[in-house]
N, C-alpha and C. Protein backbone atom coordinates (compact mmCIF):
# COMPACT_ATOMS: atom_id res chain seq x y z
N UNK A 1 131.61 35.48 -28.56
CA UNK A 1 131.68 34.03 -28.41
C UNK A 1 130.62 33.56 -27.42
N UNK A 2 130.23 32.11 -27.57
CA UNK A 2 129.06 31.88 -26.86
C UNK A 2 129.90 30.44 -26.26
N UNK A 3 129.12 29.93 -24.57
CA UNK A 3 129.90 28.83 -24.39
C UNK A 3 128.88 27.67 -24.40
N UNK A 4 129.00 26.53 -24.78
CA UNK A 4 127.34 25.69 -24.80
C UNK A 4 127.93 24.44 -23.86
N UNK A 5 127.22 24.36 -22.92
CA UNK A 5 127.32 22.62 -22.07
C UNK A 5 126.28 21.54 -22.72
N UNK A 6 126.59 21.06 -23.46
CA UNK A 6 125.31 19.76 -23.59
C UNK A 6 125.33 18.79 -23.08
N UNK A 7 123.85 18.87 -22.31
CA UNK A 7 123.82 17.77 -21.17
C UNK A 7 123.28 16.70 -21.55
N UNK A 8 123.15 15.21 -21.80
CA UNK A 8 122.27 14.23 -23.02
C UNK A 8 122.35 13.42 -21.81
N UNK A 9 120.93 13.41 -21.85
CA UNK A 9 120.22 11.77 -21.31
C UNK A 9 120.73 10.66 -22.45
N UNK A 10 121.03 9.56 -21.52
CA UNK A 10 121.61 8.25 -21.86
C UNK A 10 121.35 7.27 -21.29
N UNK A 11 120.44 7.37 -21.02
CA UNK A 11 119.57 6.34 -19.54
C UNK A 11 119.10 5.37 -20.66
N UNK A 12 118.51 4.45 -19.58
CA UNK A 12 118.01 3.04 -20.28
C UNK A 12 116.76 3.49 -21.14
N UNK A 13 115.84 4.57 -20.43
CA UNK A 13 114.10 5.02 -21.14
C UNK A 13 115.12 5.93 -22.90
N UNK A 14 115.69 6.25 -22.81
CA UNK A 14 116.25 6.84 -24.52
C UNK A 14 116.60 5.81 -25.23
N UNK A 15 116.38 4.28 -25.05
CA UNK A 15 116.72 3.64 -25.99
C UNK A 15 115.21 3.12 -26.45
N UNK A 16 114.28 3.58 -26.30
CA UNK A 16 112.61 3.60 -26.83
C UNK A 16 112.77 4.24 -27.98
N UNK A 17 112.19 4.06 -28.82
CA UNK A 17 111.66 5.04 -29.92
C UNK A 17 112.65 5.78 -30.56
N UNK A 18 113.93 5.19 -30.44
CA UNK A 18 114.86 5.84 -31.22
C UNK A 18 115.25 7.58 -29.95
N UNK A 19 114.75 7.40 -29.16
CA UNK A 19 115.10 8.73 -28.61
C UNK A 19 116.51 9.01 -28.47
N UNK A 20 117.67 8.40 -28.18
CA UNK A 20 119.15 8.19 -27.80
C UNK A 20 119.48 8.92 -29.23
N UNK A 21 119.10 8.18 -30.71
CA UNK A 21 119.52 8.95 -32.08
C UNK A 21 119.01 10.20 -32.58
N UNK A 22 117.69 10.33 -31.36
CA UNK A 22 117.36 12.02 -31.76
C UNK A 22 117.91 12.82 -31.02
N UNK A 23 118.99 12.22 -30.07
CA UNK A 23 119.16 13.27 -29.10
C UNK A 23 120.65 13.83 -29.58
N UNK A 24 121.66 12.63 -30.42
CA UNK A 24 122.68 12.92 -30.66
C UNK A 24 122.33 13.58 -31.82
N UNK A 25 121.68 13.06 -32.92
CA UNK A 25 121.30 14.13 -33.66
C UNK A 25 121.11 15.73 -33.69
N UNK A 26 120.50 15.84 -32.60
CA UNK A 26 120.58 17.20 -32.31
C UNK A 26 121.78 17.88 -31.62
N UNK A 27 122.28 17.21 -30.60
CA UNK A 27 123.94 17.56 -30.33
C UNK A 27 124.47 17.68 -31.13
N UNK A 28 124.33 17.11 -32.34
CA UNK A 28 125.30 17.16 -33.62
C UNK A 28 124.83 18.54 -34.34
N UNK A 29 123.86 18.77 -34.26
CA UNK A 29 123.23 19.97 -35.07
C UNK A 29 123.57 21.28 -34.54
N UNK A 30 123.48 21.28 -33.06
CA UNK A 30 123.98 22.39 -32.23
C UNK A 30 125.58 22.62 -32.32
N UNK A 31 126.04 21.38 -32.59
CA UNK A 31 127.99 21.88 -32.35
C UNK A 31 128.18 22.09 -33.89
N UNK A 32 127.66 21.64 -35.05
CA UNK A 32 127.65 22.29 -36.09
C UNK A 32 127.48 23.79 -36.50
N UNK A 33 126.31 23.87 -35.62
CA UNK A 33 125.75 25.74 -35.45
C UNK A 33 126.91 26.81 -34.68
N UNK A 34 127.65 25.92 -34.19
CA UNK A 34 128.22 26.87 -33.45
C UNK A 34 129.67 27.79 -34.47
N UNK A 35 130.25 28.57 -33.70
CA UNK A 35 131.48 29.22 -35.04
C UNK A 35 133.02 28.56 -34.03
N UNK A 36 134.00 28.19 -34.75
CA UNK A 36 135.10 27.98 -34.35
C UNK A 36 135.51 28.35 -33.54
N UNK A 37 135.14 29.72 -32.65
CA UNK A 37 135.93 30.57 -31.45
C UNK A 37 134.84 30.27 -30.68
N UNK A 38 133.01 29.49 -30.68
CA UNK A 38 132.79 29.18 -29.73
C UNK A 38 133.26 28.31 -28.57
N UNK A 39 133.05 27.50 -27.66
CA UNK A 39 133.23 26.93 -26.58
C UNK A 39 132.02 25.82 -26.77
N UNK A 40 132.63 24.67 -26.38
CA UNK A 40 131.39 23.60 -26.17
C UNK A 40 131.94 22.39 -25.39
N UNK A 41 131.04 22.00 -24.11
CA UNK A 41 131.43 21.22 -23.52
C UNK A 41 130.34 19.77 -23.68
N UNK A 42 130.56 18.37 -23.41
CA UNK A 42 129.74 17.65 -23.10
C UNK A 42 129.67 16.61 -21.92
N UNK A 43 128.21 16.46 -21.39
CA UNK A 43 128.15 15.77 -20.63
C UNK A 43 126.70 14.92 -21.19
N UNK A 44 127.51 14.12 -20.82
CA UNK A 44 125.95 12.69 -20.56
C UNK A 44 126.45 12.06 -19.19
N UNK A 45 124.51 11.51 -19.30
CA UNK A 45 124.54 11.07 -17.81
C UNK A 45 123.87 9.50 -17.99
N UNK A 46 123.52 8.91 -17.13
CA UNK A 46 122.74 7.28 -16.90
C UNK A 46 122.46 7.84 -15.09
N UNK A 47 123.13 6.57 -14.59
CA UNK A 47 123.38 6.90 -13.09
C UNK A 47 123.99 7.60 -12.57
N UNK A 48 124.98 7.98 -13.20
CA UNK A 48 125.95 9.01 -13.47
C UNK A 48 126.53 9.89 -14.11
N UNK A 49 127.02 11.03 -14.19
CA UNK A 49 127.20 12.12 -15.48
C UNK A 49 128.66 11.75 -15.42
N UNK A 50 129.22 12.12 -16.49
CA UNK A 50 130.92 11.87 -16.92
C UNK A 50 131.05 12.77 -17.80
N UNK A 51 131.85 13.29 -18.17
CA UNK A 51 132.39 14.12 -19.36
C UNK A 51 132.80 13.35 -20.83
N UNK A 52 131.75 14.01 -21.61
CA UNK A 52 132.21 13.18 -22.79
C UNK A 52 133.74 13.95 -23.55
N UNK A 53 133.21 15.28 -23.20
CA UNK A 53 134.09 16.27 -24.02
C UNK A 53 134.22 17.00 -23.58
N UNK A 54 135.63 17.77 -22.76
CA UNK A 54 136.03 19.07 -22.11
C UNK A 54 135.86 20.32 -22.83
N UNK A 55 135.49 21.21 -21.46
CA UNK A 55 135.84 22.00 -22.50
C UNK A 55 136.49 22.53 -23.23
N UNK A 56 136.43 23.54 -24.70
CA UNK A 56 137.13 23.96 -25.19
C UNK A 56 136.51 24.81 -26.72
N UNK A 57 137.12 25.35 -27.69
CA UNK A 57 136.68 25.83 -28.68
C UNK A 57 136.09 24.83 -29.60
N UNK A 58 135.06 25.00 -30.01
CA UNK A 58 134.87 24.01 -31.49
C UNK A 58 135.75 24.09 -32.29
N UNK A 59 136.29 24.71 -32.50
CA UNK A 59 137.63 24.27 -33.77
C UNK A 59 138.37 22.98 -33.22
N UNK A 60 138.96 23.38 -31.77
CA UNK A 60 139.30 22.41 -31.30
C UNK A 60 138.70 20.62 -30.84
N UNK A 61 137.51 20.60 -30.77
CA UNK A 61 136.72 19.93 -30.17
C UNK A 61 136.10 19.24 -31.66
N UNK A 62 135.37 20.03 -32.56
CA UNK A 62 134.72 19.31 -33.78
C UNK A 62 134.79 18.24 -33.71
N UNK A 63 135.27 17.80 -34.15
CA UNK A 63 135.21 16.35 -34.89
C UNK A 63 135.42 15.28 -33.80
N UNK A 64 136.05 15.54 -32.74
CA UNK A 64 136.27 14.89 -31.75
C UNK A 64 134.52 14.45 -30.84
N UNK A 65 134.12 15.38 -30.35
CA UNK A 65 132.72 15.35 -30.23
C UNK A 65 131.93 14.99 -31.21
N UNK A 66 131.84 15.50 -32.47
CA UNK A 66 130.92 14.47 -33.07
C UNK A 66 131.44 12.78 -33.18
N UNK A 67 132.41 12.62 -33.07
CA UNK A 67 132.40 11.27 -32.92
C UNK A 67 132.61 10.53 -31.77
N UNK A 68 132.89 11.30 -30.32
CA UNK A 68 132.23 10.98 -29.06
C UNK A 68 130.54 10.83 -29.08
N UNK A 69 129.88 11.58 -29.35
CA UNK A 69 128.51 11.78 -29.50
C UNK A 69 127.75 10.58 -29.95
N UNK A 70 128.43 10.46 -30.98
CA UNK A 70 127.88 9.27 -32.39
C UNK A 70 127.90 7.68 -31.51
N UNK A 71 128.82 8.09 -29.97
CA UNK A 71 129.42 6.61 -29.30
C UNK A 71 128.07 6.33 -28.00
N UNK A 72 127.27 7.14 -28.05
CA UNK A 72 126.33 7.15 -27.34
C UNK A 72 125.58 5.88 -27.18
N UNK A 73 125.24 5.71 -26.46
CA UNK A 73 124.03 4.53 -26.24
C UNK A 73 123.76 4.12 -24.80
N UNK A 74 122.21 3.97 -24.79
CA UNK A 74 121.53 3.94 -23.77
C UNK A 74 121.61 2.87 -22.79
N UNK A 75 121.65 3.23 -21.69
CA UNK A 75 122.54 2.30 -20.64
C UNK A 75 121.92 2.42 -19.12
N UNK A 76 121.72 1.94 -18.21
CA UNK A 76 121.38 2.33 -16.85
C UNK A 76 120.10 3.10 -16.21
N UNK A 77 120.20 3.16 -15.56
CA UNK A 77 119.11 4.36 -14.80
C UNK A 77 118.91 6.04 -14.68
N UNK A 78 118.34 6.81 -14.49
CA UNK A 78 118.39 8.33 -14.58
C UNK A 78 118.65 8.43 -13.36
N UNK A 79 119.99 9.91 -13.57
CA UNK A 79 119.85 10.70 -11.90
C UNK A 79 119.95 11.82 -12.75
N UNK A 80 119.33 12.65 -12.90
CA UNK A 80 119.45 14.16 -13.95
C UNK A 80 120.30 15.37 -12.92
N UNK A 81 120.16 15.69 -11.79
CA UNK A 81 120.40 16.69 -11.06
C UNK A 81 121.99 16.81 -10.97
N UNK A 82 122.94 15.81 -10.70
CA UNK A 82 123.96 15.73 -10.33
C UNK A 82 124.66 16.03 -12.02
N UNK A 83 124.10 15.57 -13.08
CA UNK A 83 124.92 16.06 -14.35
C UNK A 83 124.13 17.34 -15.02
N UNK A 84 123.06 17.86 -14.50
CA UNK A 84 122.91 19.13 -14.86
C UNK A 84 124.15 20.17 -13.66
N UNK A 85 124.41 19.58 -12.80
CA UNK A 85 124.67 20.84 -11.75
C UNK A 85 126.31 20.33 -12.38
N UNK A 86 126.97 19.47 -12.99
CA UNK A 86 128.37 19.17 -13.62
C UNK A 86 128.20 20.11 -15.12
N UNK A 87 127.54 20.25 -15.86
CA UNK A 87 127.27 21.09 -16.88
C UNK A 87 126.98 22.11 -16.78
């Protein structure tokens, strides 16, 4: 089993160029990749990091996270350090 933290910028600069929909996009692609007995947690950040999604197994989590994920949108200012060191 493997455990994955995904950490997603959600700051105000990811709502340029579509970056915010490439980023869930790819969150979405990674918790897809993963197998049912993995582990996957999420965090996004702005000014602040919060937990989108505890952890737990993808079986458990699926669908729940992809449609936390999908709720994304770009908001506030960057502090990256404080939600990498929460992930």
């Amino acid at each position: 089993n493997v455990g994955v933290a995904l950490v997603i910028d959600k700051s105000k600069s990811m709502g340029k160029d579509s970056k915010i929909e490439f980023a869930r996009l790819a969150a979405i692609e990674v918790l897809r990749s993963l197998k049912d007995d993995d582990f996957i947690t999420v965090i996004a950040f702005d000014s602040a990091p919060y937990e989108v999604v505890p952890m737990a197994t993808v079986a458990v989590n699926r669908a729940t996270a992809i449609d936390k994920i999908n709720r994304l949108f770009a908001n506030e200012g960057t502090n990256l350090f404080p939600a990498m060191e929460e992930g």
